[in-house]
C-alpha atoms as a PDB file:
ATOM      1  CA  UNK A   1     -93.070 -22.394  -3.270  1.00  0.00           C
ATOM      2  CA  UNK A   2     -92.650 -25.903  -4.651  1.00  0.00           C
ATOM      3  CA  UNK A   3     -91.068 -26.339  -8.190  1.00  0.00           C
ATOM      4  CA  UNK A   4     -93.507 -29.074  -8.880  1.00  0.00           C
ATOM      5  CA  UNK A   5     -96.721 -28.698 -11.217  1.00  0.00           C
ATOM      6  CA  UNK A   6     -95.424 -24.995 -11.914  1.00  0.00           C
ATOM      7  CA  UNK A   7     -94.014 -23.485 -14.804  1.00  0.00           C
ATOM      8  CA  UNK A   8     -90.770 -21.892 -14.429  1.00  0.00           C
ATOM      9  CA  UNK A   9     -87.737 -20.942 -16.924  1.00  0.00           C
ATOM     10  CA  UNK A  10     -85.537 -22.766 -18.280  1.00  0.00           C
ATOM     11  CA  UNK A  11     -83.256 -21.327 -21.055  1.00  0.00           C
ATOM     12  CA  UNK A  12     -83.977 -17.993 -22.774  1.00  0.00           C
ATOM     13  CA  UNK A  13     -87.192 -19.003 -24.707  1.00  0.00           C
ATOM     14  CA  UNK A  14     -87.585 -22.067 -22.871  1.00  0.00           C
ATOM     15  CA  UNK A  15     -90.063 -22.779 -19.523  1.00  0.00           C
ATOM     16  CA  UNK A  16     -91.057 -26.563 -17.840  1.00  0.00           C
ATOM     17  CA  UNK A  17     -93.204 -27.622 -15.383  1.00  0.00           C
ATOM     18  CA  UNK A  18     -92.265 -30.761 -13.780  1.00  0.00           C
ATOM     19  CA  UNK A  19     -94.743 -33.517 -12.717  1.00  0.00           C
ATOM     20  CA  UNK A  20     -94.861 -35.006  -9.386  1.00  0.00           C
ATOM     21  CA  UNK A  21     -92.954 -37.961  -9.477  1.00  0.00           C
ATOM     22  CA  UNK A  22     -93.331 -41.602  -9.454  1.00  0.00           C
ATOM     23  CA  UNK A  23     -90.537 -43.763  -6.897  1.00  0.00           C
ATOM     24  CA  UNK A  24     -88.473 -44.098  -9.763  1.00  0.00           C
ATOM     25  CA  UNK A  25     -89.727 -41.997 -12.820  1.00  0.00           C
ATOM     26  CA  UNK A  26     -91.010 -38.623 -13.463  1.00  0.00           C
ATOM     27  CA  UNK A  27     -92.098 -36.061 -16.296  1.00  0.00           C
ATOM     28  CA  UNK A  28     -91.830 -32.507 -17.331  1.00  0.00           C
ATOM     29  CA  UNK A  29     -93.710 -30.570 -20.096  1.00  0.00           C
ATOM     30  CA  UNK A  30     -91.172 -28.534 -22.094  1.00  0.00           C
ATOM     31  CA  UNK A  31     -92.758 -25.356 -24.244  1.00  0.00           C
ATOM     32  CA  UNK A  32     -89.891 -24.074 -26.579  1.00  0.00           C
ATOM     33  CA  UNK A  33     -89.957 -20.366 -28.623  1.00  0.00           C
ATOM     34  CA  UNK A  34     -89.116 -20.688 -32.188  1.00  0.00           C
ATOM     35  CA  UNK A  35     -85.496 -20.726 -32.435  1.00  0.00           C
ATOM     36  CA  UNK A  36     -84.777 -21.265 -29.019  1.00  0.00           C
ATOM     37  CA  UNK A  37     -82.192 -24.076 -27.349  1.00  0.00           C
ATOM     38  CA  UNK A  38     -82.237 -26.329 -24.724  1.00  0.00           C
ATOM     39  CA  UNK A  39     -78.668 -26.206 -24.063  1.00  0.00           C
ATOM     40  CA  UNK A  40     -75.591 -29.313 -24.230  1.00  0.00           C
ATOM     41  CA  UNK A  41     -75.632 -31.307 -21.019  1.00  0.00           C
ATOM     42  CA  UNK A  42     -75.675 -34.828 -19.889  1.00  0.00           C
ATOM     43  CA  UNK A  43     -76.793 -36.668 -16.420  1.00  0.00           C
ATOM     44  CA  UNK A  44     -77.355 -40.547 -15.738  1.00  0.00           C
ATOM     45  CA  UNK A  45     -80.460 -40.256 -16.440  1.00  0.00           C
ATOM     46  CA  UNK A  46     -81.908 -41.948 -19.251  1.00  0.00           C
ATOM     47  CA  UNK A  47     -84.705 -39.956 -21.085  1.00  0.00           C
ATOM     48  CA  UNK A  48     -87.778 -40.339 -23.587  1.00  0.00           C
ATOM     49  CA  UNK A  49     -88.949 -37.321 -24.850  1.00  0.00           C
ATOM     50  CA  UNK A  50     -92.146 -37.031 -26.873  1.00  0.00           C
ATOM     51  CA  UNK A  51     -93.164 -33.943 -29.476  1.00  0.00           C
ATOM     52  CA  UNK A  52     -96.330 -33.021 -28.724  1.00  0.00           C
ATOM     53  CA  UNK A  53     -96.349 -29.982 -30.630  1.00  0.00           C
ATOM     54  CA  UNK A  54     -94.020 -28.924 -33.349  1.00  0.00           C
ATOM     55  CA  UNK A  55     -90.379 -29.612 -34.824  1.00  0.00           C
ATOM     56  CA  UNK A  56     -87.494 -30.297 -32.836  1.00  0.00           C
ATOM     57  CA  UNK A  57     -83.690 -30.628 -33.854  1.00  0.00           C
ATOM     58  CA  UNK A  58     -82.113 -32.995 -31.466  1.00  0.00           C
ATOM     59  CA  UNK A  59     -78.463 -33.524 -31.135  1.00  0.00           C
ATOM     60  CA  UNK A  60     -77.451 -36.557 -29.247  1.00  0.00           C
ATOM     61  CA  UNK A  61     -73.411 -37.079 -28.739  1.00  0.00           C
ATOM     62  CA  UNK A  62     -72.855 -34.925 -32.091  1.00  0.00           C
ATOM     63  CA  UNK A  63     -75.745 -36.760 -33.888  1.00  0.00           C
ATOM     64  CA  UNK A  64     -78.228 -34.779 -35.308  1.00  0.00           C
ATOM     65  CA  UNK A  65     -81.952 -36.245 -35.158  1.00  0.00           C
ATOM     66  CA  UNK A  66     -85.290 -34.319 -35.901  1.00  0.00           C
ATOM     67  CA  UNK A  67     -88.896 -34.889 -34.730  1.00  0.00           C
ATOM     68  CA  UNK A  68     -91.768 -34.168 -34.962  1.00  0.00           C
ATOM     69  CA  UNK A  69     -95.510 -33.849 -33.263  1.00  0.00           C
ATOM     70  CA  UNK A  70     -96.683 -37.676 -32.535  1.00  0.00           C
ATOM     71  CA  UNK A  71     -92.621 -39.336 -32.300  1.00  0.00           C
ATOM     72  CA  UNK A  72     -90.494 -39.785 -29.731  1.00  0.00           C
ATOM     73  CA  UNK A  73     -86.493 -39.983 -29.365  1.00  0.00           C
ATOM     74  CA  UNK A  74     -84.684 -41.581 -26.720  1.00  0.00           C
ATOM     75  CA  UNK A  75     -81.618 -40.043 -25.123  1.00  0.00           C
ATOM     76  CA  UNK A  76     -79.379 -42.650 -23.084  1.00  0.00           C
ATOM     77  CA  UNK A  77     -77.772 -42.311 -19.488  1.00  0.00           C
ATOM     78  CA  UNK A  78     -74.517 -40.074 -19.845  1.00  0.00           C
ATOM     79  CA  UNK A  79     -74.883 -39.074 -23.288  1.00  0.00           C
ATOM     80  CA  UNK A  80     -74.282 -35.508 -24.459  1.00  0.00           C
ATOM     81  CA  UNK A  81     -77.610 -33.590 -25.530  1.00  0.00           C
ATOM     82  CA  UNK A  82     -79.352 -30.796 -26.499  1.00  0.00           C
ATOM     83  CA  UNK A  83     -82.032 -29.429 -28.802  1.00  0.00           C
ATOM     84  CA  UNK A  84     -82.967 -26.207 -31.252  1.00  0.00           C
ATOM     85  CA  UNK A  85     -86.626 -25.822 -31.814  1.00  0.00           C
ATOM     86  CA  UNK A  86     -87.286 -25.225 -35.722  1.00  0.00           C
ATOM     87  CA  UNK A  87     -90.540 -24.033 -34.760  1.00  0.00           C
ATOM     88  CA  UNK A  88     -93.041 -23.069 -31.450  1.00  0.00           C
ATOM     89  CA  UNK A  89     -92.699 -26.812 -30.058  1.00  0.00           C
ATOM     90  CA  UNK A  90     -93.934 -28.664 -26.432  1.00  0.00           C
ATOM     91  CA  UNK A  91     -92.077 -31.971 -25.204  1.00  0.00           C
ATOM     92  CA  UNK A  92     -93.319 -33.996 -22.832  1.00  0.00           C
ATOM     93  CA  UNK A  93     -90.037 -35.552 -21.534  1.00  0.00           C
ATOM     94  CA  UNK A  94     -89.385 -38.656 -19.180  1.00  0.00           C
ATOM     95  CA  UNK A  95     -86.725 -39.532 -16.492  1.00  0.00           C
ATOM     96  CA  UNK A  96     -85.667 -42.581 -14.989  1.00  0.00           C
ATOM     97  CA  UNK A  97     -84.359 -42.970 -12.135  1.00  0.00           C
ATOM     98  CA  UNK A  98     -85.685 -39.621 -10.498  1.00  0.00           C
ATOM     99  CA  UNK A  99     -83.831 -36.264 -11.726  1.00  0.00           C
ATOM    100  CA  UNK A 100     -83.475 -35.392  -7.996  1.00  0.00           C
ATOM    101  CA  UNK A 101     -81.344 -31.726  -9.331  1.00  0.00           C
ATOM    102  CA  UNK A 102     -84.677 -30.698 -10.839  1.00  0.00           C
ATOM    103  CA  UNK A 103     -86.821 -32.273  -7.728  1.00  0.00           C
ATOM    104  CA  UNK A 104     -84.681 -30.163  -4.974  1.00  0.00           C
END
C-alpha cells in the first residue's frame, strides 16, 4: 500500500499523512498528542511548517521558538530540529526539494 494520502505513525503520539508531491515540493499534515515529540533530526531539506491547530515548542539548532494556530516557522536545510507539543496540535509542514526518505 502506498504511504501517500494515508496516515501512518510517526513518533509515539505522533501520525502524518503525506501529500502527493509536486516536481520539487511536497506536504504532510502532522497531528501531535499533548506532550508528545517529534524527535532531533536534520536533512537538506528546507522546511515551512504551519500550526493549524494548537501550541508547538520548536527547537531549531538549540533555539527554542513557540507557535501557535495561524503562524508559521521556517526550519533551514541541515539544521538540527525538533518539536514538543504543549497541547493537542496539527502542522501542515512543507519540503523543498522532495523528501524522497519519506516518498520511498
Amino acid at each position: 500500500m502506498s504511504r501517500l494520502n494515508n496516515w501512518e505513525n510517526a513518533e509515539p503520539g505522533v501520525k502524518r499523512k503525506i501529500f502527493n508531491p509536486g516536481h520539487s515540493i511536497m506536504m504532510m499534515e502532522v497531528h501531535f498528542e499533548e506532550g508528545a515529540e517529534g524527535y532531533l533530526h536534520s536533512h537538506v531539506h528546507e522546511q515551512l511548517s504551519y500550526c493549524l491547530e494548537g501550541k508547538l515548542e520548536f527547537t531549531i539548532n538549540g533555539e527554542k521558538t513557540v507557535i501557535a494556530a495561524g503562524e508559521t516557522i521556517f526550519i533551514p536545510s541541515n539544521a538540527e530540529h525538533g518539536c514538543r507539543a504543549l497541547e493537542k496540535s496539527r502542522l501542515l509542514d512543507s519540503f523543498t526539494p522532495l523528501r524522497v526518505d519519506l516518498l520511498s
